[in-house]
N, C-alpha and C. Protein backbone atom coordinates (compact mmCIF):
# COMPACT_ATOMS: atom_id res chain seq x y z
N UNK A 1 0.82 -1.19 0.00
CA UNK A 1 0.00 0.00 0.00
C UNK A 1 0.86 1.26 0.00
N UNK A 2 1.78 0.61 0.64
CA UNK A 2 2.55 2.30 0.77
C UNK A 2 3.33 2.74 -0.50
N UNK A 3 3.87 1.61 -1.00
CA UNK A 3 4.56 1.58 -2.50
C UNK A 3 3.67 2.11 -3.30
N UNK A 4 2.06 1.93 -3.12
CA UNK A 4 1.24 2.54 -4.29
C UNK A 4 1.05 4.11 -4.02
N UNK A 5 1.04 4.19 -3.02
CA UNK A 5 0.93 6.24 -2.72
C UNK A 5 2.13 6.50 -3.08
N UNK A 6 3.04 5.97 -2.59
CA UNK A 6 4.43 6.56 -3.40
C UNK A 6 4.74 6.86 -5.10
N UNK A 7 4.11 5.57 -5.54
CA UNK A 7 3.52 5.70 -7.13
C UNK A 7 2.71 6.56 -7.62
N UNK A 8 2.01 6.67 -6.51
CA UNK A 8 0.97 8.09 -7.02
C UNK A 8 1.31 9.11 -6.78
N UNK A 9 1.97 9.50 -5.89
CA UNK A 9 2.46 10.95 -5.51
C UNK A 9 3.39 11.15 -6.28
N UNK A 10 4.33 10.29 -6.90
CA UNK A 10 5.46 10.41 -8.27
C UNK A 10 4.90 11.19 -8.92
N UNK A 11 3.77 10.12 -9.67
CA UNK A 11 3.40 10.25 -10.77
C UNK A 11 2.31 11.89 -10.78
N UNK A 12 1.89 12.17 -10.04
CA UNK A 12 1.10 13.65 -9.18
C UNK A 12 2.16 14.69 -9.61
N UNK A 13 3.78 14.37 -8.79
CA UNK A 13 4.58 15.19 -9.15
C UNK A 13 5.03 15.67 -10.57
N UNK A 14 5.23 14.36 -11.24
CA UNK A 14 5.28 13.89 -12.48
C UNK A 14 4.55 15.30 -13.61
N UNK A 15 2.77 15.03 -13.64
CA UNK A 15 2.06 15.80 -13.85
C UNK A 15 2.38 17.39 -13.90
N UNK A 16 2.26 17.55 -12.41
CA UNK A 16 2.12 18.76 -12.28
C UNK A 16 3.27 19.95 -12.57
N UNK A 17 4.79 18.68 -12.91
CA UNK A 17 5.93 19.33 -13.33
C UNK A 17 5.50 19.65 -15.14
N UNK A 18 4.94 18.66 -16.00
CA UNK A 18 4.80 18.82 -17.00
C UNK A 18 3.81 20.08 -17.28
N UNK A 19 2.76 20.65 -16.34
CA UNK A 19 2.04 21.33 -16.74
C UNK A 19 3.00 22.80 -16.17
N UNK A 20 3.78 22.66 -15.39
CA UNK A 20 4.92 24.17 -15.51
C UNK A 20 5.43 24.23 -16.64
N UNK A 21 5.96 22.95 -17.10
CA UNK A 21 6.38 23.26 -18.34
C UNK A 21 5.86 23.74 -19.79
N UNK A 22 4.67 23.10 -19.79
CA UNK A 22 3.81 23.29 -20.80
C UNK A 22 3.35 24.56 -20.77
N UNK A 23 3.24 25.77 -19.77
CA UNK A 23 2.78 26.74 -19.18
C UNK A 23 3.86 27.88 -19.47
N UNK A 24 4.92 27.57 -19.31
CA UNK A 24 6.40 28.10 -19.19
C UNK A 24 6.73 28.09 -21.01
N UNK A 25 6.37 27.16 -21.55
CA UNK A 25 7.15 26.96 -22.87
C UNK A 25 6.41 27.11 -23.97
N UNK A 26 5.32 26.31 -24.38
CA UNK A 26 4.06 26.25 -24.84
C UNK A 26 2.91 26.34 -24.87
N UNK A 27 2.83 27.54 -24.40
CA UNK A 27 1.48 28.53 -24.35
C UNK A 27 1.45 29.46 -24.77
N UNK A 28 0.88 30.29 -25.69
CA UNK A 28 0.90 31.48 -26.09
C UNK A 28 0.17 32.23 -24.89
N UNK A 29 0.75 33.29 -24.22
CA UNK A 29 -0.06 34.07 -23.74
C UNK A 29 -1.33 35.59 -24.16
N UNK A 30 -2.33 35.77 -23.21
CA UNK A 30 -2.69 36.60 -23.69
C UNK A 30 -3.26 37.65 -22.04
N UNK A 31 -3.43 38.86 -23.04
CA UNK A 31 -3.71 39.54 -21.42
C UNK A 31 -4.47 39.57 -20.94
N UNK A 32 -4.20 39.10 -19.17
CA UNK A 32 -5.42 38.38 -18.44
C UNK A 32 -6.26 39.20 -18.63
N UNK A 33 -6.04 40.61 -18.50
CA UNK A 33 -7.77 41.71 -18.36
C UNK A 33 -8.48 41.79 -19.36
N UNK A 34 -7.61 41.50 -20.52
CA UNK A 34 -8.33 41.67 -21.63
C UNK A 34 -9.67 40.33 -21.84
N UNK A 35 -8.69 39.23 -21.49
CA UNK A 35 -9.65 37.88 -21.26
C UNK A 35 -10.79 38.13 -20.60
N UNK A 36 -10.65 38.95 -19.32
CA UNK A 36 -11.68 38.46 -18.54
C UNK A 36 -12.58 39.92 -18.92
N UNK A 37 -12.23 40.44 -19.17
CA UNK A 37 -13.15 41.98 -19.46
C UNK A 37 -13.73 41.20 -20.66
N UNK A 38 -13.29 40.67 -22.07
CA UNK A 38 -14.31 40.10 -23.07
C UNK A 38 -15.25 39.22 -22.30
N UNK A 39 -14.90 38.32 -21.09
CA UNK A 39 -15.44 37.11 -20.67
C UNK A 39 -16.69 37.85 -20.24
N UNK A 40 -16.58 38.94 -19.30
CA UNK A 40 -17.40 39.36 -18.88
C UNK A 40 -18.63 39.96 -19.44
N UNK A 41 -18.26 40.63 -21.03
CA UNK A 41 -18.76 41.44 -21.73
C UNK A 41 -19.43 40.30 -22.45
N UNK A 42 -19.25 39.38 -22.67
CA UNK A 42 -20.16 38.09 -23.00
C UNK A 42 -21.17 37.55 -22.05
N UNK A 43 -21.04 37.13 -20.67
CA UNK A 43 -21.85 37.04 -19.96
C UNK A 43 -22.64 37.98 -19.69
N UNK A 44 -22.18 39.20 -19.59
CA UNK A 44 -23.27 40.57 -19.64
C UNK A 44 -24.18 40.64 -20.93
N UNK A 45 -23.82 40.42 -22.28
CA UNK A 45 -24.81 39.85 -23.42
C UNK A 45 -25.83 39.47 -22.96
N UNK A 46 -25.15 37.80 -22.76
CA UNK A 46 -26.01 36.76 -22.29
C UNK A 46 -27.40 37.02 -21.37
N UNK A 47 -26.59 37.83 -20.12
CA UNK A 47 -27.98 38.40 -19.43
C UNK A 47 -28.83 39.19 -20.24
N UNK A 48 -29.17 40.04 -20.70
CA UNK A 48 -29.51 41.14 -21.55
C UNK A 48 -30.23 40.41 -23.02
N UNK A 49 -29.72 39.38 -23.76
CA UNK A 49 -30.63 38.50 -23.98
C UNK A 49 -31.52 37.87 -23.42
N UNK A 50 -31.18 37.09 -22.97
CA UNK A 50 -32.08 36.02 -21.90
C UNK A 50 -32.97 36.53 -20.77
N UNK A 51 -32.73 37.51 -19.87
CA UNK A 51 -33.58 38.15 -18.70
C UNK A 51 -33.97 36.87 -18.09
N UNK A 52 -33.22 35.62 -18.12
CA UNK A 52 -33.44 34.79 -16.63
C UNK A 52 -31.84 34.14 -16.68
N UNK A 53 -31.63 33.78 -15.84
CA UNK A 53 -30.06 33.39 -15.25
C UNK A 53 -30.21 32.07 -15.47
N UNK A 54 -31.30 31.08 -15.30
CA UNK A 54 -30.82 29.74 -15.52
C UNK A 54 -30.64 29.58 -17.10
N UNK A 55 -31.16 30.35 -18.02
CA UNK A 55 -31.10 29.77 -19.27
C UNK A 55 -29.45 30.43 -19.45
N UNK A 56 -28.66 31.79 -18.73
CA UNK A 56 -27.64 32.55 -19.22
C UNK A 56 -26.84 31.32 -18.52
N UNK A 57 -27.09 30.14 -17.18
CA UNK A 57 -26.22 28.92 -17.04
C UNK A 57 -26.05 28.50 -18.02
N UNK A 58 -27.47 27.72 -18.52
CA UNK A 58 -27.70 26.84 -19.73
C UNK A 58 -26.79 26.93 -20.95
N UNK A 59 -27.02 28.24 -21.54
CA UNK A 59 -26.32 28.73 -22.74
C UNK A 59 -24.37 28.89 -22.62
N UNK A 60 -23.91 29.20 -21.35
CA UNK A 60 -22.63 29.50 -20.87
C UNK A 60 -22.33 27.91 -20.79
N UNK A 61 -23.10 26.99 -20.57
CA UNK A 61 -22.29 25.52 -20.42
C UNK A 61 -22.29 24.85 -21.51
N UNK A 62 -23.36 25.28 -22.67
CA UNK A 62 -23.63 25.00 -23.77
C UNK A 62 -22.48 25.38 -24.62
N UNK A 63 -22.26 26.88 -24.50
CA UNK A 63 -20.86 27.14 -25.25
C UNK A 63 -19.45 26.92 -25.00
N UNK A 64 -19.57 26.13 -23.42
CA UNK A 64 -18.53 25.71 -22.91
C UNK A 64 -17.78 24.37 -23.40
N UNK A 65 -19.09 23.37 -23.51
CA UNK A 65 -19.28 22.19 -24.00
C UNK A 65 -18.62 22.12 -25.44
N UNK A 66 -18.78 23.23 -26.48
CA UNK A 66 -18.54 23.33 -27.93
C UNK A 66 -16.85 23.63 -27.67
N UNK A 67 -16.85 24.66 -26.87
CA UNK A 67 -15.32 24.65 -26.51
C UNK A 67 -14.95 23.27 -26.36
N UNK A 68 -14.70 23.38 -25.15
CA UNK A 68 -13.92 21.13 -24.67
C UNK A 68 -13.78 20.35 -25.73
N UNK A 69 -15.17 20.31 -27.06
CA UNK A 69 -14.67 19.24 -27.52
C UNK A 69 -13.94 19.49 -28.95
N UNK A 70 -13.63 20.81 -29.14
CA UNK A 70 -12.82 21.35 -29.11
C UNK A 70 -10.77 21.45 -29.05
N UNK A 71 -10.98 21.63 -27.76
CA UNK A 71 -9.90 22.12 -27.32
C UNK A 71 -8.98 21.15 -26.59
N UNK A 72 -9.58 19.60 -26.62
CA UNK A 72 -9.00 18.23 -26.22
C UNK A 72 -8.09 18.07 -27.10
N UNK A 73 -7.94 18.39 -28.48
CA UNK A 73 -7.71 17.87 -29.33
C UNK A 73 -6.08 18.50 -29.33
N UNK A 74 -5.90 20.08 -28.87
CA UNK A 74 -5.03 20.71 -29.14
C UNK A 74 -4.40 20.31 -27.55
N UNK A 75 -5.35 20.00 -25.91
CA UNK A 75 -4.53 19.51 -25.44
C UNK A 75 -3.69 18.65 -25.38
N UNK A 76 -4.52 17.68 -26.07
CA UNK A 76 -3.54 16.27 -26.56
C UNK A 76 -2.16 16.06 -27.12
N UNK A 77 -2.45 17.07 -28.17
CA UNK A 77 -1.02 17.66 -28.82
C UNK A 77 -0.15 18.22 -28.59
N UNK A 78 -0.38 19.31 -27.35
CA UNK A 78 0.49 19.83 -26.59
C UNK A 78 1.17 19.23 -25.22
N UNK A 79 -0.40 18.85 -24.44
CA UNK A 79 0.89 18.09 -23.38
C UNK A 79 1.55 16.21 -23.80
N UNK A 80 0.95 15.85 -25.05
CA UNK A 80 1.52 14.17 -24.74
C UNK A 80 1.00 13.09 -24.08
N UNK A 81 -0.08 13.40 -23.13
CA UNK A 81 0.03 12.72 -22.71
C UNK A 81 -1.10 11.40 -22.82
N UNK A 82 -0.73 10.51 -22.15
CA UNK A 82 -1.65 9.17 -22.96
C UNK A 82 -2.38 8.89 -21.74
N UNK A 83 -3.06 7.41 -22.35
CA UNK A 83 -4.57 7.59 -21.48
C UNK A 83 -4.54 7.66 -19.94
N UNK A 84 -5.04 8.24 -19.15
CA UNK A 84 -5.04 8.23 -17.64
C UNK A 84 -5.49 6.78 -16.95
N UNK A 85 -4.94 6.10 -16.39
CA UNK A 85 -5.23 4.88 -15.51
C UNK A 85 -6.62 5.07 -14.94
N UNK A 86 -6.62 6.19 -14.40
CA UNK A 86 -8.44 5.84 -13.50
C UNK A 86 -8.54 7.38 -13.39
N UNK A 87 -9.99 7.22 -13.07
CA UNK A 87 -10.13 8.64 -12.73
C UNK A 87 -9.56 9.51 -11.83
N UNK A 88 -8.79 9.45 -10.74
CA UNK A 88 -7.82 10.39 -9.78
C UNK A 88 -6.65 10.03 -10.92
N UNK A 89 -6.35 9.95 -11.71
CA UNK A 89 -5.58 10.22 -12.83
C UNK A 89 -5.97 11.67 -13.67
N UNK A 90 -7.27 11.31 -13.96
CA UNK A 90 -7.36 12.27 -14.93
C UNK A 90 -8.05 13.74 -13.93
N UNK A 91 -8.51 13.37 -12.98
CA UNK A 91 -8.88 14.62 -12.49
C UNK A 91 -6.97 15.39 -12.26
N UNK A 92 -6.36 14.69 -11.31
CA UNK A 92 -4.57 15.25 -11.59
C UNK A 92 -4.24 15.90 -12.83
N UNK A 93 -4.49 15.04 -13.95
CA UNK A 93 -4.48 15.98 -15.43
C UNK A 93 -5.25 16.92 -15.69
N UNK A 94 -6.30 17.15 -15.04
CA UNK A 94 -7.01 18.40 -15.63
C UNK A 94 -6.62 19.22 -14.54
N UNK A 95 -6.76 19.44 -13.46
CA UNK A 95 -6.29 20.37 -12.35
C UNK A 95 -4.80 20.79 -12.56
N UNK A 96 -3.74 19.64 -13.18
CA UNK A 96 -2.12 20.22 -12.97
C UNK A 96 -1.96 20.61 -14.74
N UNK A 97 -2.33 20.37 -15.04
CA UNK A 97 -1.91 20.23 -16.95
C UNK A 97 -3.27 20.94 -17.50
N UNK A 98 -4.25 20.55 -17.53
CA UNK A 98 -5.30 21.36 -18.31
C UNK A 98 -5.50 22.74 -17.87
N UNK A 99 -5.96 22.99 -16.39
CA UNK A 99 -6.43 24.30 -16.16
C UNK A 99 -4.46 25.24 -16.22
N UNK A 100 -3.17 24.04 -16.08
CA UNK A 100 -2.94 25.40 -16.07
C UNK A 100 -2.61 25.98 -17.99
N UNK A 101 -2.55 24.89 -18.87
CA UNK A 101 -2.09 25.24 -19.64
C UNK A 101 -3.18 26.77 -20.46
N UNK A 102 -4.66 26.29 -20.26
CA UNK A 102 -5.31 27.25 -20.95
C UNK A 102 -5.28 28.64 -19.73
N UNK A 103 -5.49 28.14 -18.81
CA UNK A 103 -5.75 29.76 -17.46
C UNK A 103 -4.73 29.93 -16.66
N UNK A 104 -3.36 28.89 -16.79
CA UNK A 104 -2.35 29.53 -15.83
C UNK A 104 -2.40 29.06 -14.14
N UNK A 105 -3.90 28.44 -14.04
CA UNK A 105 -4.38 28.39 -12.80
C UNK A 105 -3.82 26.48 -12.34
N UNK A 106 -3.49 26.49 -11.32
CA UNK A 106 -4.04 25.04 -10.80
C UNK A 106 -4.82 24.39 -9.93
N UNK A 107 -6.34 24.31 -10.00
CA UNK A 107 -7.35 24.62 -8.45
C UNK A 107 -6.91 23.19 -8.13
N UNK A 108 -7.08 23.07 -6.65
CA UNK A 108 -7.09 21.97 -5.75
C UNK A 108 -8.03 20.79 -6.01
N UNK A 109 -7.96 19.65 -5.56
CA UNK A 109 -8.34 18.32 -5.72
C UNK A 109 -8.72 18.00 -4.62
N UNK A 110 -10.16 17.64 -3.73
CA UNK A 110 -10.39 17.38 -2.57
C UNK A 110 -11.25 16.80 -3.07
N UNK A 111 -12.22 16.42 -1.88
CA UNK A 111 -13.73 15.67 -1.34
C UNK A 111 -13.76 15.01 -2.22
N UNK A 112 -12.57 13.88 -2.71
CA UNK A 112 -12.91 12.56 -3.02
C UNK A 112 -14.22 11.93 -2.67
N UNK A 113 -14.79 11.14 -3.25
CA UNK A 113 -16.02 10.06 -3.01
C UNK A 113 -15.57 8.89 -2.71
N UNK A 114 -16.19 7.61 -1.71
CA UNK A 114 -16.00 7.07 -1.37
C UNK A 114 -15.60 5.86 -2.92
N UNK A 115 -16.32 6.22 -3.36
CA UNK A 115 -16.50 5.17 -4.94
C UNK A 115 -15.27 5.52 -5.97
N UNK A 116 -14.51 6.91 -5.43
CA UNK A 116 -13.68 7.74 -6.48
C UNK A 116 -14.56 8.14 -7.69
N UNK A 117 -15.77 8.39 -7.48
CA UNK A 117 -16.04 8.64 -9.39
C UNK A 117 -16.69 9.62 -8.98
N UNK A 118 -16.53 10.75 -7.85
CA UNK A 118 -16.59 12.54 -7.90
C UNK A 118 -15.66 13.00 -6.90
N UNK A 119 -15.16 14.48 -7.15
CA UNK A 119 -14.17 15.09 -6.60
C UNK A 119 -14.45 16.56 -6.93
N UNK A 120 -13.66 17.28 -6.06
CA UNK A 120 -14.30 18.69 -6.10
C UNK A 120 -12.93 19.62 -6.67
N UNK A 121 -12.87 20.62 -7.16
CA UNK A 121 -11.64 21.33 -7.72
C UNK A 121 -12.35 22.54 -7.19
N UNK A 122 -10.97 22.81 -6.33
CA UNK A 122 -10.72 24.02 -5.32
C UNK A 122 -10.28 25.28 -6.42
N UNK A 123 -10.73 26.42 -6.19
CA UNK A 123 -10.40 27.46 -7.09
C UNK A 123 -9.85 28.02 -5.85
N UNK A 124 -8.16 28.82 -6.17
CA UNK A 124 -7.88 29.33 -4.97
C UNK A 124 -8.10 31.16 -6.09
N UNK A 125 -7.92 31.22 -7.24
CA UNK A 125 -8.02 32.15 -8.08
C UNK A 125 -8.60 31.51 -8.93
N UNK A 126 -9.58 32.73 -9.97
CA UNK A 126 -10.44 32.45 -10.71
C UNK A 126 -9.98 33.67 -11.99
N UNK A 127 -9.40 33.31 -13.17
CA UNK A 127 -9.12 34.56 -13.80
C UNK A 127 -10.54 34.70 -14.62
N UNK A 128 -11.43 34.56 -14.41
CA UNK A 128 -12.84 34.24 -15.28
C UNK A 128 -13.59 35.57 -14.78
N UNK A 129 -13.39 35.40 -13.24
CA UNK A 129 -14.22 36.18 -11.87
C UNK A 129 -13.38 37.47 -11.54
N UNK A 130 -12.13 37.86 -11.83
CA UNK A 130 -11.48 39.30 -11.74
C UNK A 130 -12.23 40.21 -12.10
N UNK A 131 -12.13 41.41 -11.13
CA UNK A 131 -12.85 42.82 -11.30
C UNK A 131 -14.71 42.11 -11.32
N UNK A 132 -14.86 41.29 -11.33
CA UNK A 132 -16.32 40.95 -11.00
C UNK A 132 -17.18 41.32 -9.91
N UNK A 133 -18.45 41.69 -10.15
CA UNK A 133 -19.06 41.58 -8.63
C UNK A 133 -20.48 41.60 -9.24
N UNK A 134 -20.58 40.40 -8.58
CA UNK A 134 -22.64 40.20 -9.28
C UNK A 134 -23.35 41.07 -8.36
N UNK A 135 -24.81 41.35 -9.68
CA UNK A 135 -25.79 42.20 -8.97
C UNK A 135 -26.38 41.25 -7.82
N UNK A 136 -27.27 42.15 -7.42
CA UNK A 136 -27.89 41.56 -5.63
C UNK A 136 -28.97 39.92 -6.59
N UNK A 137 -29.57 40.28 -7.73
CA UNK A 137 -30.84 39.45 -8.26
C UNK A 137 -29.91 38.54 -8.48
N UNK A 138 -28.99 38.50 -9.28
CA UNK A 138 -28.21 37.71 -9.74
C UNK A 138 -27.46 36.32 -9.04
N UNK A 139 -27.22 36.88 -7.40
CA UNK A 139 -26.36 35.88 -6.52
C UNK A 139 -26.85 34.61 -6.35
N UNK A 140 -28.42 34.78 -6.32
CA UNK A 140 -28.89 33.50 -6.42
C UNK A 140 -28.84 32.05 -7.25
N UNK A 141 -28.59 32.57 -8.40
CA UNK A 141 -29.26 31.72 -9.59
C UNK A 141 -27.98 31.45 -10.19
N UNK A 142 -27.30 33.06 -10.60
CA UNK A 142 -26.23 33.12 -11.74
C UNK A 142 -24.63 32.03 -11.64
N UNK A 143 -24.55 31.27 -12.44
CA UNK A 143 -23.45 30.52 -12.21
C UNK A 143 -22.33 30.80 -13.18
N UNK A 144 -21.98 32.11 -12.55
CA UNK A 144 -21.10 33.29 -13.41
C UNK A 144 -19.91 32.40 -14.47
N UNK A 145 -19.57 31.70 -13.77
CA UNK A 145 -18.00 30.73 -14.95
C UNK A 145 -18.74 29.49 -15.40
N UNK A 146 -19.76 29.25 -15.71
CA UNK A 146 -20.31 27.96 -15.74
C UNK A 146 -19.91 27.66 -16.98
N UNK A 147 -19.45 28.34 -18.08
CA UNK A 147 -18.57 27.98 -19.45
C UNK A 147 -17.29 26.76 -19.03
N UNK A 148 -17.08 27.12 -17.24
CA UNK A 148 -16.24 25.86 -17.11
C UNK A 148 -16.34 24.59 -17.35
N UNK A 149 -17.57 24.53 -16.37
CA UNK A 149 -18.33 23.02 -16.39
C UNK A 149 -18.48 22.57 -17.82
N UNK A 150 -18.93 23.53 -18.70
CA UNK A 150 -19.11 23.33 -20.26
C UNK A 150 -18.30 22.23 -20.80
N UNK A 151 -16.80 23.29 -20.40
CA UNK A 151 -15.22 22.82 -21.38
C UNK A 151 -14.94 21.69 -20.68
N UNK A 152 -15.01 21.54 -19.20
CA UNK A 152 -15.00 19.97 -18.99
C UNK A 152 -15.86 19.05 -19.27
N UNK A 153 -17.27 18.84 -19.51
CA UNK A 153 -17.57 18.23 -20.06
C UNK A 153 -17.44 17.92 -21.56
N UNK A 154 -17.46 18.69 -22.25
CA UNK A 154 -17.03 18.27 -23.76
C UNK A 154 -15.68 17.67 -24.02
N UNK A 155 -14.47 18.28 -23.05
CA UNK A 155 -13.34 17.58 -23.42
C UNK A 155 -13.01 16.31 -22.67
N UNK A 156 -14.33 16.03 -21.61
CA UNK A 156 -13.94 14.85 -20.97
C UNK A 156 -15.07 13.69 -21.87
N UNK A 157 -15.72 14.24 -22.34
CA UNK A 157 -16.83 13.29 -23.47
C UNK A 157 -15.68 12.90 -24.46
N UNK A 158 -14.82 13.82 -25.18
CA UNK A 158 -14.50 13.32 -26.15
C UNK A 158 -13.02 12.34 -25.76
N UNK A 159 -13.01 12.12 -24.46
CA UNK A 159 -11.75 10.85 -24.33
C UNK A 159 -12.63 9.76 -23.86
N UNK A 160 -14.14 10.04 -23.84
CA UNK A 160 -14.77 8.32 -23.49
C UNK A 160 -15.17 8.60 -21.86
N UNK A 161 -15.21 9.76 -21.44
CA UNK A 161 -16.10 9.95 -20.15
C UNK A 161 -17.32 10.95 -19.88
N UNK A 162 -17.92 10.09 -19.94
CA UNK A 162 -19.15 11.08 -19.56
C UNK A 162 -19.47 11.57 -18.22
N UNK A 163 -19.49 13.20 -18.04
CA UNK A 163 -19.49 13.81 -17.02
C UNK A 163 -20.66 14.76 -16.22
N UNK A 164 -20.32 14.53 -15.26
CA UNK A 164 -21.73 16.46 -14.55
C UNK A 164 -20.80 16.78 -14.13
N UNK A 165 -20.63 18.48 -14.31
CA UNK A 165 -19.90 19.54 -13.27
C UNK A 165 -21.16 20.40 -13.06
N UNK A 166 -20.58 20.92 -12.11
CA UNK A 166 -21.54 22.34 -11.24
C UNK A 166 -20.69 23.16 -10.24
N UNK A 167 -20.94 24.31 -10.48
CA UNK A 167 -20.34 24.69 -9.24
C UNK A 167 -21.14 25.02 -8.10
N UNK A 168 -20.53 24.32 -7.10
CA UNK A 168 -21.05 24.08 -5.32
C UNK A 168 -20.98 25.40 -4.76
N UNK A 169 -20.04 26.45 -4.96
CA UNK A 169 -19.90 27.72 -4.21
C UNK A 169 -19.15 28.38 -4.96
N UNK A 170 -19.55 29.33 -4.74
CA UNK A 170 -18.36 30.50 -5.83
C UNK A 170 -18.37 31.66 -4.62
N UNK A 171 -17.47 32.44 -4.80
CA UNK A 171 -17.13 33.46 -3.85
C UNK A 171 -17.74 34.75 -4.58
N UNK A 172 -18.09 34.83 -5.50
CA UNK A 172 -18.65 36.08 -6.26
C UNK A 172 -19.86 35.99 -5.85
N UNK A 173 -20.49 34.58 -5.19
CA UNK A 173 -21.90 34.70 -4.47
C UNK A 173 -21.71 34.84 -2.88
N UNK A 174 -20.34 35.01 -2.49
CA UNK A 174 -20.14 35.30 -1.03
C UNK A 174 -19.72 33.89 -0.20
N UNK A 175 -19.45 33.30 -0.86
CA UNK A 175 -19.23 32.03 -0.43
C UNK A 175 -17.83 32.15 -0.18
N UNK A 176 -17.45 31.11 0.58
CA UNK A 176 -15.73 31.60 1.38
C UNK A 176 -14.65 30.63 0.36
N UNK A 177 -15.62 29.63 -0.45
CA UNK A 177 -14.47 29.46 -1.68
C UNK A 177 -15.18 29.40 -2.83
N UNK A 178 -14.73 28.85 -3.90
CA UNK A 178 -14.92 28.67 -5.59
C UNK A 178 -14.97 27.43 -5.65
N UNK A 179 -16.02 26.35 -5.51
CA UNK A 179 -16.25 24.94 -5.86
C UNK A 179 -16.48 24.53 -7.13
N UNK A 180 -15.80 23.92 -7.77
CA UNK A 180 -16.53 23.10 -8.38
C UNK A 180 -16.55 21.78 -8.22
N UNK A 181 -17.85 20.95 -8.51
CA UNK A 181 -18.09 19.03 -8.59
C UNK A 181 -17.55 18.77 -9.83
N UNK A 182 -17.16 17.82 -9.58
CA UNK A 182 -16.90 16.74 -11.11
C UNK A 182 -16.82 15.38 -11.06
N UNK A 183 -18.40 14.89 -11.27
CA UNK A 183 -18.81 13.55 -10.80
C UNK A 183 -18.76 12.70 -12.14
N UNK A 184 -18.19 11.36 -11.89
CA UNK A 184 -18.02 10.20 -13.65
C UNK A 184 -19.87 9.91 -13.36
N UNK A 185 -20.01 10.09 -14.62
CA UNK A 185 -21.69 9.14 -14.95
C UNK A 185 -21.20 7.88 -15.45
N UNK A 186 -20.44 7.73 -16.35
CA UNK A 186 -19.78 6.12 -16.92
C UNK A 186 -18.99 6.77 -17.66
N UNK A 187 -18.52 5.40 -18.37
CA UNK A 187 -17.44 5.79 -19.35
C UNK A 187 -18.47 5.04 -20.27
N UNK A 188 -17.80 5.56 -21.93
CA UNK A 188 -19.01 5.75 -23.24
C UNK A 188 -17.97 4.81 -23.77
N UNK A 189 -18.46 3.78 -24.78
CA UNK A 189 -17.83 2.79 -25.79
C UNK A 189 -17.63 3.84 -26.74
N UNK A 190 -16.42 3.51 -27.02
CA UNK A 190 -15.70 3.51 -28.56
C UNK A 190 -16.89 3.54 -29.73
N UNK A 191 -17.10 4.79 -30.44
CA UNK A 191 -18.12 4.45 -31.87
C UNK A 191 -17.15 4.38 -32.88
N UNK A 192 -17.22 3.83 -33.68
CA UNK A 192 -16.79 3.66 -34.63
C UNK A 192 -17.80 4.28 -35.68
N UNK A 193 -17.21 5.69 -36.39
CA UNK A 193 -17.82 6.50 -37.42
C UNK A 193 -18.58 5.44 -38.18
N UNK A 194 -19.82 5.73 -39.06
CA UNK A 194 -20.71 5.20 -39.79
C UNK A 194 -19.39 4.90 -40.85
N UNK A 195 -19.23 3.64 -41.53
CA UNK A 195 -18.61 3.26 -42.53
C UNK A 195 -17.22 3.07 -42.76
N UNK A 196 -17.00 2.84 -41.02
CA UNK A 196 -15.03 2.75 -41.27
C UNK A 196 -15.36 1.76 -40.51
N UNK A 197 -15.74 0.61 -40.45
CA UNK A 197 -15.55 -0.89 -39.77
C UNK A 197 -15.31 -1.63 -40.37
């Protein structure tokens, strides 16, 4: 048992060295304010269309989703790396290597499930949520970064896992951290495109 935490904490280290690197070397940067001032100026749309907050969720996870499946394709290519052993594999890859290569960020990994197939990612910074501050109507409902949950689900669909995210607490609603869930529903069989079998 102890040989296997040692294997895992390697391999943890392992990770989270490749995503400095990938961060450090191969990333184009861009400027954070500028990011998050467009980010914002999109979700402000969104409201202003819609005039209810669950559909401005709906639509923000919707376009999140188009992102991920997406943007798997270019992670793949950039960090290398091959399939994850189990899921506390791949949540390690998206927390040390995914979030930081696109946001710079690396949120925390806690409240494992007894089953391992949900875990929560700690936001200690949010470059999504800078200069933000929701209206009073809004705190309730609005799930201001929910484009996150989006991009993880689409880029975790397109390696063969099907996912729910949500976020549990956000601090832009006064909450004392930035939660998000990320629970496995199953893993999806292999399709094989109509006419290549």
């Amino acid at each position: 048992m102890a040989a296997s935490a040692g294997l895992g904490a390697a391999r943890t280290a392992k990770i989270r060295q490749t995503g400095e690197e990938l961060w450090k070397t191969r990333t184009e940067k861009i400027n954070a304010e500028l990011f998050t001032l467009t980010y914002g100026s999109l979700v402000a749309q969104l409201i202003k269309d819609y005039e209810d907050y669950s559909e401005v969720n709906k639509q923000l996870e919707k376009m999140g989703y188009n992102i991920g499946i997406r943007l798997i394709e270019d992670f793949l290519a950039r960090s290398g790396i091959s399939k994850c052993g189990d899921f506390r594999d791949t949540a390690d890859v998206i927390s040390k290597i995914g979030f930081k290569i696109f946001l710079g960020i690396s949120p925390t990994i806690a409240n494992w499930s007894q089953d391992n197939k949900e875990f929560s990612l700690i936001f200690d910074e949010n470059p999504l949520a800078e200069f933000v501050e929701l209206p009073e109507d809004a705190l309730a409902e609005l799930s201001y970064s929910n484009i996150l949950c989006g991009v993880l689900r689409g880029a975790l669909e397109m390696v063969q896992l099907q996912v729910e995210c949500a976020f549990v607490s956000d601090v832009l609603r006064g909450d004392e951290i930035t939660e998000m869930r990320v629970k496995l529903i199953k893993l999806l069989d292999e399709e094989v495109p109509a006419g290549e079998d």
